[in-house]
PDB file of N, CA and C in Angstrom:
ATOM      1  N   UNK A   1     109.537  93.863 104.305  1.00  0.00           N
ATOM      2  CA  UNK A   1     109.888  92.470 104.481  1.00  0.00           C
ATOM      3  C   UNK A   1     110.700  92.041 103.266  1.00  0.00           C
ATOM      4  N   UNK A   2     111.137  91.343 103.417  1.00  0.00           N
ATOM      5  CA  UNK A   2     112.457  90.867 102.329  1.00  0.00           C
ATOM      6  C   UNK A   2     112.688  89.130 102.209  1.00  0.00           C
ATOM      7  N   UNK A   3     111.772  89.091 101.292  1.00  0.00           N
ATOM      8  CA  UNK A   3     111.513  87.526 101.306  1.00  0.00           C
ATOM      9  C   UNK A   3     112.680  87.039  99.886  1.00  0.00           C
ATOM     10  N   UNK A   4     113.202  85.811  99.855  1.00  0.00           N
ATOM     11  CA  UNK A   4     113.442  85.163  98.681  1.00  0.00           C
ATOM     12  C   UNK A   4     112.769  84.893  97.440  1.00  0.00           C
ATOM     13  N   UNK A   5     112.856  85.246  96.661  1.00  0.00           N
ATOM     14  CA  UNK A   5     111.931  85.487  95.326  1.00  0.00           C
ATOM     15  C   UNK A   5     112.095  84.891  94.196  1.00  0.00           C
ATOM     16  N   UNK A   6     111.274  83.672  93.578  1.00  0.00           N
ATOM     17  CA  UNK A   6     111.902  83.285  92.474  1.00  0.00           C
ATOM     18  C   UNK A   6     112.445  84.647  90.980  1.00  0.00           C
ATOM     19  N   UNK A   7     113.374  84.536  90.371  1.00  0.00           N
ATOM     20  CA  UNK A   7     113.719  85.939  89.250  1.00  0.00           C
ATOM     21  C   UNK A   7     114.384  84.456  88.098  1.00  0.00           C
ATOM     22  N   UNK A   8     113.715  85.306  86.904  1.00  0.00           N
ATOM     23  CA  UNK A   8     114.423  84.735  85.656  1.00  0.00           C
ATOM     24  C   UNK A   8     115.816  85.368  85.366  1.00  0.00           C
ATOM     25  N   UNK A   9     116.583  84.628  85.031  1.00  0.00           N
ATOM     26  CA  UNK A   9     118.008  85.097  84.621  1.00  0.00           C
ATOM     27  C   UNK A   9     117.753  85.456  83.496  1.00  0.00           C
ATOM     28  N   UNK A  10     117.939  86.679  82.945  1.00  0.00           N
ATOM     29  CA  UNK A  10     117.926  86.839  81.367  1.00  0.00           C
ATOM     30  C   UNK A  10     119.252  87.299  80.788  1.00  0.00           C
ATOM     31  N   UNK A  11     120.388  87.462  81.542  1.00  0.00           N
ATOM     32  CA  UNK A  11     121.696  87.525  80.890  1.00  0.00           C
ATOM     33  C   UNK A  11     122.480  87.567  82.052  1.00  0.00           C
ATOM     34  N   UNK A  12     124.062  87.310  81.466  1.00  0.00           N
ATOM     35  CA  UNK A  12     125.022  86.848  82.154  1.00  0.00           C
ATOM     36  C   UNK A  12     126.232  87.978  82.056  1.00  0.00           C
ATOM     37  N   UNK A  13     126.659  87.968  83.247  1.00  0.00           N
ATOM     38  CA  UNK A  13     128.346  89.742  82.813  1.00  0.00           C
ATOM     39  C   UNK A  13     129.570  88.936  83.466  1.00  0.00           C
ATOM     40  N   UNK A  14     130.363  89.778  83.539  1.00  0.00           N
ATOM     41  CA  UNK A  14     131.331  89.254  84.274  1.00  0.00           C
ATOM     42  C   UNK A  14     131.624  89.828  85.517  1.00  0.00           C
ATOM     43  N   UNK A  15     132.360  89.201  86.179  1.00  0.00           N
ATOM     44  CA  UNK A  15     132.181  89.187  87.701  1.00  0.00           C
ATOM     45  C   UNK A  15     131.230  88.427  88.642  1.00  0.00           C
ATOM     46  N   UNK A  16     131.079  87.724  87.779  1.00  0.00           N
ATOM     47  CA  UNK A  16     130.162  86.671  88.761  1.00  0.00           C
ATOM     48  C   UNK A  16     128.398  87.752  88.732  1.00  0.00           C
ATOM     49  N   UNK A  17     127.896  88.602  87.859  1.00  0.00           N
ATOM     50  CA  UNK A  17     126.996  89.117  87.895  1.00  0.00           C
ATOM     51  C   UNK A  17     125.724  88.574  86.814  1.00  0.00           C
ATOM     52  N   UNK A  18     124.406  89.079  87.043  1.00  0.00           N
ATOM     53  CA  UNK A  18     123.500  88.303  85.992  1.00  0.00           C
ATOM     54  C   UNK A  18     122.733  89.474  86.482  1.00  0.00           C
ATOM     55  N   UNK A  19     121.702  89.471  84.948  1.00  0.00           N
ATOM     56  CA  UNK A  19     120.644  90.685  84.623  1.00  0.00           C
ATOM     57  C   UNK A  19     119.520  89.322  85.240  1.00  0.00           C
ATOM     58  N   UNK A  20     118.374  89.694  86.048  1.00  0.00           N
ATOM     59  CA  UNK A  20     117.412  88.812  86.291  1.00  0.00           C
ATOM     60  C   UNK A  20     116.329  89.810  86.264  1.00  0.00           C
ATOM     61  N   UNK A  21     115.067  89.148  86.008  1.00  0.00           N
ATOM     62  CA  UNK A  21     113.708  89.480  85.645  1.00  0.00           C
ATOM     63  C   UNK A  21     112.373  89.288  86.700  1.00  0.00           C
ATOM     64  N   UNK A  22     111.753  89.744  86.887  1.00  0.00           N
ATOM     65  CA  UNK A  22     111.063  89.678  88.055  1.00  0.00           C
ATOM     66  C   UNK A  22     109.677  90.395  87.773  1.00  0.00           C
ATOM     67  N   UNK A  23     108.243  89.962  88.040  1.00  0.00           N
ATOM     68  CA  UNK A  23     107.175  91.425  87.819  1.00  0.00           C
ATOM     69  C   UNK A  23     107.568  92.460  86.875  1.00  0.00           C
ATOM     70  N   UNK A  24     107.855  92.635  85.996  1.00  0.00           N
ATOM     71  CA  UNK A  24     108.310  93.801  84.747  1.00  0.00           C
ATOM     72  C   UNK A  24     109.701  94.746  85.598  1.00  0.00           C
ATOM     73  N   UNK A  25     110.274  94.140  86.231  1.00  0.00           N
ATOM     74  CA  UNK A  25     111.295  94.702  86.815  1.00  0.00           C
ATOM     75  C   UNK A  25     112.668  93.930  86.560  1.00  0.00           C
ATOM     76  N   UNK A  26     114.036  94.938  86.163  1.00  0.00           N
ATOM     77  CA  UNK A  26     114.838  94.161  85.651  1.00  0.00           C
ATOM     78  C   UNK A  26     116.067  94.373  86.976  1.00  0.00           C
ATOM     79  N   UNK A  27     116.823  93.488  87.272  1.00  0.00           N
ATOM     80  CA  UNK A  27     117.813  93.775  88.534  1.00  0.00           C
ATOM     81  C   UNK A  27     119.131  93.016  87.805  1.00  0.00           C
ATOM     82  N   UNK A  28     120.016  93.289  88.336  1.00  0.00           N
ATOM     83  CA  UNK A  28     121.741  93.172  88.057  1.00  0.00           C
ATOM     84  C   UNK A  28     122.031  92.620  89.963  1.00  0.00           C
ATOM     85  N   UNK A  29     122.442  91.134  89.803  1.00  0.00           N
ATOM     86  CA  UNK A  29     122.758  90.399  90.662  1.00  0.00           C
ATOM     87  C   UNK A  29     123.955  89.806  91.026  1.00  0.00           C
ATOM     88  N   UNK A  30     124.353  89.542  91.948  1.00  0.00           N
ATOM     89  CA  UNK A  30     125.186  88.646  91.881  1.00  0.00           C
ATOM     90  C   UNK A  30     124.771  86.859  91.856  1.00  0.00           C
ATOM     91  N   UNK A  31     125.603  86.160  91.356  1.00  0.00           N
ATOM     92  CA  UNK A  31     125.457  84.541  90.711  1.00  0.00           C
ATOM     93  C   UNK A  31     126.680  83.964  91.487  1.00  0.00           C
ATOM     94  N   UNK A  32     127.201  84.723  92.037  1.00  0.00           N
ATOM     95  CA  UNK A  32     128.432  83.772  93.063  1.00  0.00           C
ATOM     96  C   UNK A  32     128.244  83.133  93.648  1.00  0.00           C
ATOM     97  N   UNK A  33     127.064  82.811  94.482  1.00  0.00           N
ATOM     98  CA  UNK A  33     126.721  81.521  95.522  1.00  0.00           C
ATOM     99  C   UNK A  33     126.650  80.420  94.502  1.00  0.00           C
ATOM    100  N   UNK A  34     126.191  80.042  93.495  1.00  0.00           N
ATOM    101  CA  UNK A  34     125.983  79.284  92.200  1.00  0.00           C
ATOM    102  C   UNK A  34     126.875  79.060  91.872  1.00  0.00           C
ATOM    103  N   UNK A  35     126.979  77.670  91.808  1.00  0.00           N
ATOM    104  CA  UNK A  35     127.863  77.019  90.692  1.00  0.00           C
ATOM    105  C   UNK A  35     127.504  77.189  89.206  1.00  0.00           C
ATOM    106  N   UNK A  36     126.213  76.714  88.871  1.00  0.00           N
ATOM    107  CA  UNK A  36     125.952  77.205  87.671  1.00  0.00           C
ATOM    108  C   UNK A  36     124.983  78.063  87.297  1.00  0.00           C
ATOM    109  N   UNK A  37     124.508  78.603  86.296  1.00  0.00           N
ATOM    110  CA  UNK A  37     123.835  79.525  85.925  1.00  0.00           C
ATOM    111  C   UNK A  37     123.953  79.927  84.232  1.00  0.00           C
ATOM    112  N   UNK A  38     122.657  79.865  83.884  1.00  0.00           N
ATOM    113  CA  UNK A  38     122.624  80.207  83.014  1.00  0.00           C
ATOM    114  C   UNK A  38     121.553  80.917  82.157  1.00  0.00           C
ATOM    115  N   UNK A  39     121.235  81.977  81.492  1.00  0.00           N
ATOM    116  CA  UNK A  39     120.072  82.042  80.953  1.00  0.00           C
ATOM    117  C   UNK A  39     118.545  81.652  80.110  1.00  0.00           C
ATOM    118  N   UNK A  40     117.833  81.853  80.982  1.00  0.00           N
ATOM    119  CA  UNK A  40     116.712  81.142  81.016  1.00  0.00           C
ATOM    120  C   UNK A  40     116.175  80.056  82.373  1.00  0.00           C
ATOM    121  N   UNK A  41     117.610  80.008  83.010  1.00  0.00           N
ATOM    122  CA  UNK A  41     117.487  79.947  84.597  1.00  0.00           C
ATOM    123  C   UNK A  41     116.335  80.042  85.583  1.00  0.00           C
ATOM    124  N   UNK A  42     115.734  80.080  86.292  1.00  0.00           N
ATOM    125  CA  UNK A  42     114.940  80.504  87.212  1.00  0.00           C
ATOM    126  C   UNK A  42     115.713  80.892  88.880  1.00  0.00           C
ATOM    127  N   UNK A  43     115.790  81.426  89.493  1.00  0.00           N
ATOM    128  CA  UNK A  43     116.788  81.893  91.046  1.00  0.00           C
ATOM    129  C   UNK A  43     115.980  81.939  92.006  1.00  0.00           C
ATOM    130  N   UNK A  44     115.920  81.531  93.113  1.00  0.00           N
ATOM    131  CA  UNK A  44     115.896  81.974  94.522  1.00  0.00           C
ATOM    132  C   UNK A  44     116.495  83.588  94.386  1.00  0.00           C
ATOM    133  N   UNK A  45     116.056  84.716  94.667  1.00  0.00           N
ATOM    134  CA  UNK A  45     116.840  85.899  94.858  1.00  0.00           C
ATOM    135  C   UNK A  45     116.865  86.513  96.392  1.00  0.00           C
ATOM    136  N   UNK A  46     117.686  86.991  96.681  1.00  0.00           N
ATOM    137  CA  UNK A  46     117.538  87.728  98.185  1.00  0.00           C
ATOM    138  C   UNK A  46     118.215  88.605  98.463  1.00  0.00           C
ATOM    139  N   UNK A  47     118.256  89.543  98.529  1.00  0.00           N
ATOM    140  CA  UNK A  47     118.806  90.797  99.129  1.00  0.00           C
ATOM    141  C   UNK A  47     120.221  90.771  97.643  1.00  0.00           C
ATOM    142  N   UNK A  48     119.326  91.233  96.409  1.00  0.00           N
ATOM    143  CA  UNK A  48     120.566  90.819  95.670  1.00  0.00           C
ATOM    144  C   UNK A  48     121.635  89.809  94.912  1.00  0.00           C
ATOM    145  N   UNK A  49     120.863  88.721  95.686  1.00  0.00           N
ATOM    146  CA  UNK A  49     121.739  87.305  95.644  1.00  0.00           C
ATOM    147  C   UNK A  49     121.143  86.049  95.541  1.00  0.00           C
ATOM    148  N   UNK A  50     121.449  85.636  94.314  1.00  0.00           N
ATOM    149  CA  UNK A  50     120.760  84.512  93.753  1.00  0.00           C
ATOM    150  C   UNK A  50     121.527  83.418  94.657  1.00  0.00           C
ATOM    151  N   UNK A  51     120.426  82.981  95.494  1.00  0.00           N
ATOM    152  CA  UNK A  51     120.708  81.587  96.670  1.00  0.00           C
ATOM    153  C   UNK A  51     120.762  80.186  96.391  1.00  0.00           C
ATOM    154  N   UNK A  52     120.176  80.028  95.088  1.00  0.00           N
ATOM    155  CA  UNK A  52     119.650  78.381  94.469  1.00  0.00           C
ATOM    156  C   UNK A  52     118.828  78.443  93.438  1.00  0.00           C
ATOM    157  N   UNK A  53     118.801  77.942  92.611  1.00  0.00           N
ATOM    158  CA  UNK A  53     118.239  77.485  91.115  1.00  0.00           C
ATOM    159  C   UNK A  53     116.966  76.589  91.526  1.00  0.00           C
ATOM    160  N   UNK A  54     115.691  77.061  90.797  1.00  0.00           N
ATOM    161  CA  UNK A  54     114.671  76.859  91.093  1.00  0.00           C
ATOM    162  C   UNK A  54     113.930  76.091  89.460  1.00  0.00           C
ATOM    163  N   UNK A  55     113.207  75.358  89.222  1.00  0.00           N
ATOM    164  CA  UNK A  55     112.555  75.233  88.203  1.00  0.00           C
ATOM    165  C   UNK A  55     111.890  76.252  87.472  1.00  0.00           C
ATOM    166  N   UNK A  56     110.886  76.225  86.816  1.00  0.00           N
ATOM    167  CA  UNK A  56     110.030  77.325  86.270  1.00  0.00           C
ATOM    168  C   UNK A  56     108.490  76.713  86.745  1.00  0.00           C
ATOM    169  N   UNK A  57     108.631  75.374  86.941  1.00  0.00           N
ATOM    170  CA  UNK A  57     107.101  75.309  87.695  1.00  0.00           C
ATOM    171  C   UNK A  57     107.561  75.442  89.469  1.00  0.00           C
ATOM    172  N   UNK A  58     107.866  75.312  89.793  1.00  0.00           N
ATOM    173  CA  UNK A  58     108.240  75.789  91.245  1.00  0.00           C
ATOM    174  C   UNK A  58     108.431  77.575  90.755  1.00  0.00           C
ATOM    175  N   UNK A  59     109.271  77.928  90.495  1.00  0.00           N
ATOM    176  CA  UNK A  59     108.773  79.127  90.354  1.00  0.00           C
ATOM    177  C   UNK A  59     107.994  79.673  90.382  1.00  0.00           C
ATOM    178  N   UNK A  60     106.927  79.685  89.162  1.00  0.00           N
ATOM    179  CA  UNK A  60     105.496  80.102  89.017  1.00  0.00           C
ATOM    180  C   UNK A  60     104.921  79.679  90.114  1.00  0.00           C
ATOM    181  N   UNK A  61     104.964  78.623  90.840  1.00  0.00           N
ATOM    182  CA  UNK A  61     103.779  78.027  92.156  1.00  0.00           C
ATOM    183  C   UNK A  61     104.218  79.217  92.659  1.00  0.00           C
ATOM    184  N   UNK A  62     105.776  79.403  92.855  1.00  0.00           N
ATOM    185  CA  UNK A  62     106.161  80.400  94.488  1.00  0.00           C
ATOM    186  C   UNK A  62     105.355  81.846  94.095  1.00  0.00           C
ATOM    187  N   UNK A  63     105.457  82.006  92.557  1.00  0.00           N
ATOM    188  CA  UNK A  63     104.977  83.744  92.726  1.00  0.00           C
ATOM    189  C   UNK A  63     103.469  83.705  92.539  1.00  0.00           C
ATOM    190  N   UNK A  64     102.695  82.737  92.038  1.00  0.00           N
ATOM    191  CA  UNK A  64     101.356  82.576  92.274  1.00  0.00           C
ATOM    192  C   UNK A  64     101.101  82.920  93.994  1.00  0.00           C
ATOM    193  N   UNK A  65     101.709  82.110  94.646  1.00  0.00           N
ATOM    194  CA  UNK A  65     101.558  81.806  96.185  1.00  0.00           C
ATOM    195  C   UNK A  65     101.574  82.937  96.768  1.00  0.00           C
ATOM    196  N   UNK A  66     102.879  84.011  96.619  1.00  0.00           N
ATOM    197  CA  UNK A  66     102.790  85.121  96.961  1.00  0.00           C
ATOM    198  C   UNK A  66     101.883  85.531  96.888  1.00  0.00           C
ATOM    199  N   UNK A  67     101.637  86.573  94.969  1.00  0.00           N
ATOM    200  CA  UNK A  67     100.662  86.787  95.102  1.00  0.00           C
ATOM    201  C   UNK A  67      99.662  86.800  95.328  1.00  0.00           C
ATOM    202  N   UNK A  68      99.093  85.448  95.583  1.00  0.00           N
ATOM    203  CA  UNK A  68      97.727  85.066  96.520  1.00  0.00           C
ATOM    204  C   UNK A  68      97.495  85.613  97.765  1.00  0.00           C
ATOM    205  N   UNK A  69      98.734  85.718  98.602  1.00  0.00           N
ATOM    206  CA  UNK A  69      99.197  86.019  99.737  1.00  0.00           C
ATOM    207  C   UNK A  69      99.267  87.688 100.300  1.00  0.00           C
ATOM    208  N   UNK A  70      99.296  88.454  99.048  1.00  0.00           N
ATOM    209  CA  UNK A  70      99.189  89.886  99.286  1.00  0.00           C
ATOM    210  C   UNK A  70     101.227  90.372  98.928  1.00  0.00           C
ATOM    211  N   UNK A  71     102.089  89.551  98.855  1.00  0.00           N
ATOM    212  CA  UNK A  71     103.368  89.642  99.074  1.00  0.00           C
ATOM    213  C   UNK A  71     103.840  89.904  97.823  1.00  0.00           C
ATOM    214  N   UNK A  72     103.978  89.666  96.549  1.00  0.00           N
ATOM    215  CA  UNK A  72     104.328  89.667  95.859  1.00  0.00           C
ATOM    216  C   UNK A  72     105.062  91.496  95.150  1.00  0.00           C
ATOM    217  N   UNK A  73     103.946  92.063  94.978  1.00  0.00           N
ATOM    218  CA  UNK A  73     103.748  93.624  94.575  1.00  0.00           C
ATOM    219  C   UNK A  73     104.691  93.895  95.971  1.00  0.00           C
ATOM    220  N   UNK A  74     104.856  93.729  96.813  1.00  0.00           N
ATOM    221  CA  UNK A  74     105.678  94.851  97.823  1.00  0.00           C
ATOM    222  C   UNK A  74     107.304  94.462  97.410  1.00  0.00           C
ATOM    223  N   UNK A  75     107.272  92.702  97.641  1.00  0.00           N
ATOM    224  CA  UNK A  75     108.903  92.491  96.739  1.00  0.00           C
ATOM    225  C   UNK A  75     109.043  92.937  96.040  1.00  0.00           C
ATOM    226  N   UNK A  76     108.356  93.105  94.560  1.00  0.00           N
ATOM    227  CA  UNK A  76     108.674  93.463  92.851  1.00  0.00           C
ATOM    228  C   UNK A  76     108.902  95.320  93.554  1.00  0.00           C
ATOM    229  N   UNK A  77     108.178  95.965  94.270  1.00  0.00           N
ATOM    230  CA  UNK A  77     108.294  97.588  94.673  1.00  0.00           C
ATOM    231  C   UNK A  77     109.751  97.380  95.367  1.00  0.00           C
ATOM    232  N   UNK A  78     109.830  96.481  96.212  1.00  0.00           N
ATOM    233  CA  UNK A  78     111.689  96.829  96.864  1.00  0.00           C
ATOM    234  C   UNK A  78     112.394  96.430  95.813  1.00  0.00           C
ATOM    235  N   UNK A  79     112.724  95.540  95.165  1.00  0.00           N
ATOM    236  CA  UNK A  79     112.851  95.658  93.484  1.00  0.00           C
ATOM    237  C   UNK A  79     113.458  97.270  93.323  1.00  0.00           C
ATOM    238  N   UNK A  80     112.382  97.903  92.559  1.00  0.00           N
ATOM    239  CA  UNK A  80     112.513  98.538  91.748  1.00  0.00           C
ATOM    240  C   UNK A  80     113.416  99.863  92.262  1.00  0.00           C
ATOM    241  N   UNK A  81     113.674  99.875  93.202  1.00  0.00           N
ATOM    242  CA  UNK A  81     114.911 100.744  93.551  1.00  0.00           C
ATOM    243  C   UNK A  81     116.167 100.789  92.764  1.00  0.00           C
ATOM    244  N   UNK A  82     116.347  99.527  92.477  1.00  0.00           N
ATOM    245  CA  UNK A  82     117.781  99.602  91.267  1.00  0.00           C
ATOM    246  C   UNK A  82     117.585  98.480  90.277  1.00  0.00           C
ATOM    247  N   UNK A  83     116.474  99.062  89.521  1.00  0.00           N
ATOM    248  CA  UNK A  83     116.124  98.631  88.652  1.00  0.00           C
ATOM    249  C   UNK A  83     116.864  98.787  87.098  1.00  0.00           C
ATOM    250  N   UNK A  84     116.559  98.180  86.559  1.00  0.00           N
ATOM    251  CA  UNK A  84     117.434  98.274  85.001  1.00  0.00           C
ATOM    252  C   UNK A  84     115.705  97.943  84.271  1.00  0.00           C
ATOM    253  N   UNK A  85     115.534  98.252  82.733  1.00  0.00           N
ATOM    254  CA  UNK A  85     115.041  97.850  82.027  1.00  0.00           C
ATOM    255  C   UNK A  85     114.273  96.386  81.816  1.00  0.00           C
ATOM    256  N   UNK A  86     112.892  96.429  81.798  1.00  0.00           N
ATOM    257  CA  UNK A  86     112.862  94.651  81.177  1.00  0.00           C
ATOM    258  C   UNK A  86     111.770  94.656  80.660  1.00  0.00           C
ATOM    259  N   UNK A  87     111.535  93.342  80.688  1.00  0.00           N
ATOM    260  CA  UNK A  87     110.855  92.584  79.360  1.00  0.00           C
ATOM    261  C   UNK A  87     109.706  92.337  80.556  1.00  0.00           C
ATOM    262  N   UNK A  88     109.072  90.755  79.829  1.00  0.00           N
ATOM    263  CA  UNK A  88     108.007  90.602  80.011  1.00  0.00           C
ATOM    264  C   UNK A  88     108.403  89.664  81.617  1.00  0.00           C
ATOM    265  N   UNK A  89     107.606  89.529  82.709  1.00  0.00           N
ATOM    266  CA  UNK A  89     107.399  89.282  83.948  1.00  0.00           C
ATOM    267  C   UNK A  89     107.804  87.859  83.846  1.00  0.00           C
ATOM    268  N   UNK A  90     108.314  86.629  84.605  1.00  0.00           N
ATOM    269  CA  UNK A  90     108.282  85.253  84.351  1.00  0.00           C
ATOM    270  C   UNK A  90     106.841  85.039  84.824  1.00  0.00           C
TER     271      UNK A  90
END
């Protein structure tokens, strides 16, 4: 299943691309639907593609919720297919 996922932006490239953060998983996105963006951000993510800018308490509710839900761990696992390096989880 392939749900929308809140991800922290933790850096910015060119081409309209951004490093985002997720469950200890790091992904390389595209930021083109977005007008703005910036690091320290919070994203809607989906199939790759940051959809809308989210708070950090809406955030946290959405991945609490998941995880409550059983959902969370299977997103962060489709994740990690093209994963990059990261830090600490939002």
């Amino acid at each position: 299943m392939c749900l929308a996922i809140p991800a922290l932006v933790t850096a910015l490239h060119d081409g309209a691309m951004a490093s985002v953060s997720v469950g200890g998983i790091a992904k390389r996105v595209s930021v083109a639907l977005l007008e703005q963006v910036a690091v320290g951000d919070y994203v809607l993510l989906h199939v790759g593609y940051a959809l809308h800018r989210v708070s950090e308490e809406e955030a946290r509710r959405t991945l609490a919720m998941m995880a409550e839900a059983g959902l969370l761990q299977a997103e962060v696992a489709d994740m990690g297919g093209a994963a990059e390096s990261a830090g600490e989880a939002p």
